[in-house]
Protein backbone atom coordinates (compact mmCIF):
# COMPACT_ATOMS: atom_id res chain seq x y z
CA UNK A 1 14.26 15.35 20.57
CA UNK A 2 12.53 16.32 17.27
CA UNK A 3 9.56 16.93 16.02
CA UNK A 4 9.41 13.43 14.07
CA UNK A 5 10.53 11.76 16.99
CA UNK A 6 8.21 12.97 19.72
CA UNK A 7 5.27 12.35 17.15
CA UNK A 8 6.51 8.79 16.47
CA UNK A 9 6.51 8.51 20.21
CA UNK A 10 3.40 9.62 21.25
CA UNK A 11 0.74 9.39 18.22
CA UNK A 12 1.71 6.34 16.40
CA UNK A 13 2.10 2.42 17.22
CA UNK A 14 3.77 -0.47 15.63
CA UNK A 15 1.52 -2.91 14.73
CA UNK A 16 2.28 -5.58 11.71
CA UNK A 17 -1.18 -6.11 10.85
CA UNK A 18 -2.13 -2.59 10.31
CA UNK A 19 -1.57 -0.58 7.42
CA UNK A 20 -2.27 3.23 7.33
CA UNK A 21 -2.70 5.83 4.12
CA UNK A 22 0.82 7.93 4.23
CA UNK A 23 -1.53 11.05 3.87
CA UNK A 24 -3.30 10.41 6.81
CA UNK A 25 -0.39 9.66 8.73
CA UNK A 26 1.47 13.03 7.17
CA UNK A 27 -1.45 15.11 8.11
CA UNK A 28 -1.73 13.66 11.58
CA UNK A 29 2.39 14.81 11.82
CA UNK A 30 1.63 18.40 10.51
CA UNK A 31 -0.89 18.71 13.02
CA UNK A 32 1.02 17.76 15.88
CA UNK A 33 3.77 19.98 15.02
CA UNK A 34 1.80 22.88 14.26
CA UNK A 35 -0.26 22.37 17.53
CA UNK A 36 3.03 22.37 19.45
CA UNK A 37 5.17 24.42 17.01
CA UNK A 38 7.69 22.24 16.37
CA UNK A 39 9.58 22.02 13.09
CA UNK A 40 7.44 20.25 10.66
CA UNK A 41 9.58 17.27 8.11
CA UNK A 42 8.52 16.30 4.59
CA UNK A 43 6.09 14.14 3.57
CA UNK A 44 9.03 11.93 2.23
CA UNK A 45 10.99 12.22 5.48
CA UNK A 46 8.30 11.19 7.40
CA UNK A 47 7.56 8.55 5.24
CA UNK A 48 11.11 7.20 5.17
CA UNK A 49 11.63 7.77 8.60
CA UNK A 50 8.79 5.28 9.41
CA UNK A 51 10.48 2.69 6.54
CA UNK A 52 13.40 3.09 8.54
CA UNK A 53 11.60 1.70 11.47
CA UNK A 54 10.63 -1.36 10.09
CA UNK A 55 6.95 -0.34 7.75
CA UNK A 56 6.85 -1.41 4.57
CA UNK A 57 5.37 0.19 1.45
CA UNK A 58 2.04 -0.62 -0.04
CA UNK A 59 0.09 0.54 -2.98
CA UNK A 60 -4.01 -0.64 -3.70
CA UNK A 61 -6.39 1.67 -5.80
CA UNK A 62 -3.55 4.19 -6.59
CA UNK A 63 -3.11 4.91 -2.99
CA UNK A 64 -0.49 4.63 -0.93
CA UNK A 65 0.10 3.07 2.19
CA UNK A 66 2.48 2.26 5.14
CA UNK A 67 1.99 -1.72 6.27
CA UNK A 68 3.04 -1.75 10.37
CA UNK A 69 2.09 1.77 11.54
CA UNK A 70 -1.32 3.02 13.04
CA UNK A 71 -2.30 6.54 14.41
CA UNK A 72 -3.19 5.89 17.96
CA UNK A 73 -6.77 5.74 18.51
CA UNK A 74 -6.79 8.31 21.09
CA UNK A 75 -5.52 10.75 19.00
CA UNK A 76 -8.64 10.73 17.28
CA UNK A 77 -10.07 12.86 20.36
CA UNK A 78 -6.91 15.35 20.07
CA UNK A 79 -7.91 18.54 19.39
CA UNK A 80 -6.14 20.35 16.03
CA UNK A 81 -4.90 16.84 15.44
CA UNK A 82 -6.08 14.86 12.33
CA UNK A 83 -6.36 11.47 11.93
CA UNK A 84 -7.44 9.22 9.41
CA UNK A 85 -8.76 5.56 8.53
CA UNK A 86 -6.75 2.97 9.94
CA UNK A 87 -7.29 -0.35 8.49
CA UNK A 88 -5.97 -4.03 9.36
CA UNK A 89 -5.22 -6.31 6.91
CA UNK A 90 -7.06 -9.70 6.27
């Protein structure tokens, strides 16, 4: 299994009223793969990997954002692993 994969598995969820900065949910990745030292995928590949499963694009306030993806909350207590805002849309 990869890197991307395992991460999917573990520190993210599908959710289609959440939407998530792809920053946040890049440097949540990077983490996990440097905690474990796994391989670590581009920003893009990440990002496209996650399209791929179904999130959607999003742009407000020149950021950017992935609708249908969270970072699990429990991550937040992960140690070396970074998480960031998640917010649900209205």
């Amino acid at each position: 299994m990869s890197s991307k994969a395992e991460w999917i598995g573990v520190y993210v969820e599908f959710d289609p009223t959440a939407k998530e900065l792809t920053g946040d949910l890049y440097k949540n990745y990077v983490a996990f793969a440097r905690k474990f030292k796994l391989y670590c995928h581009s920003h893009r590949h990440i990002s496209m990997s996650l399209i791929a499963k179904g999130c959607e694009r999003f742009r407000s306030g020149g950021k950017k954002y992935l609708i249908g993806v969270r970072i699990k909350k429990w991550a937040t207590d992960e140690p070396g692993v970074v998480t960031g805002q998640t917010e649900e849309i209205i």
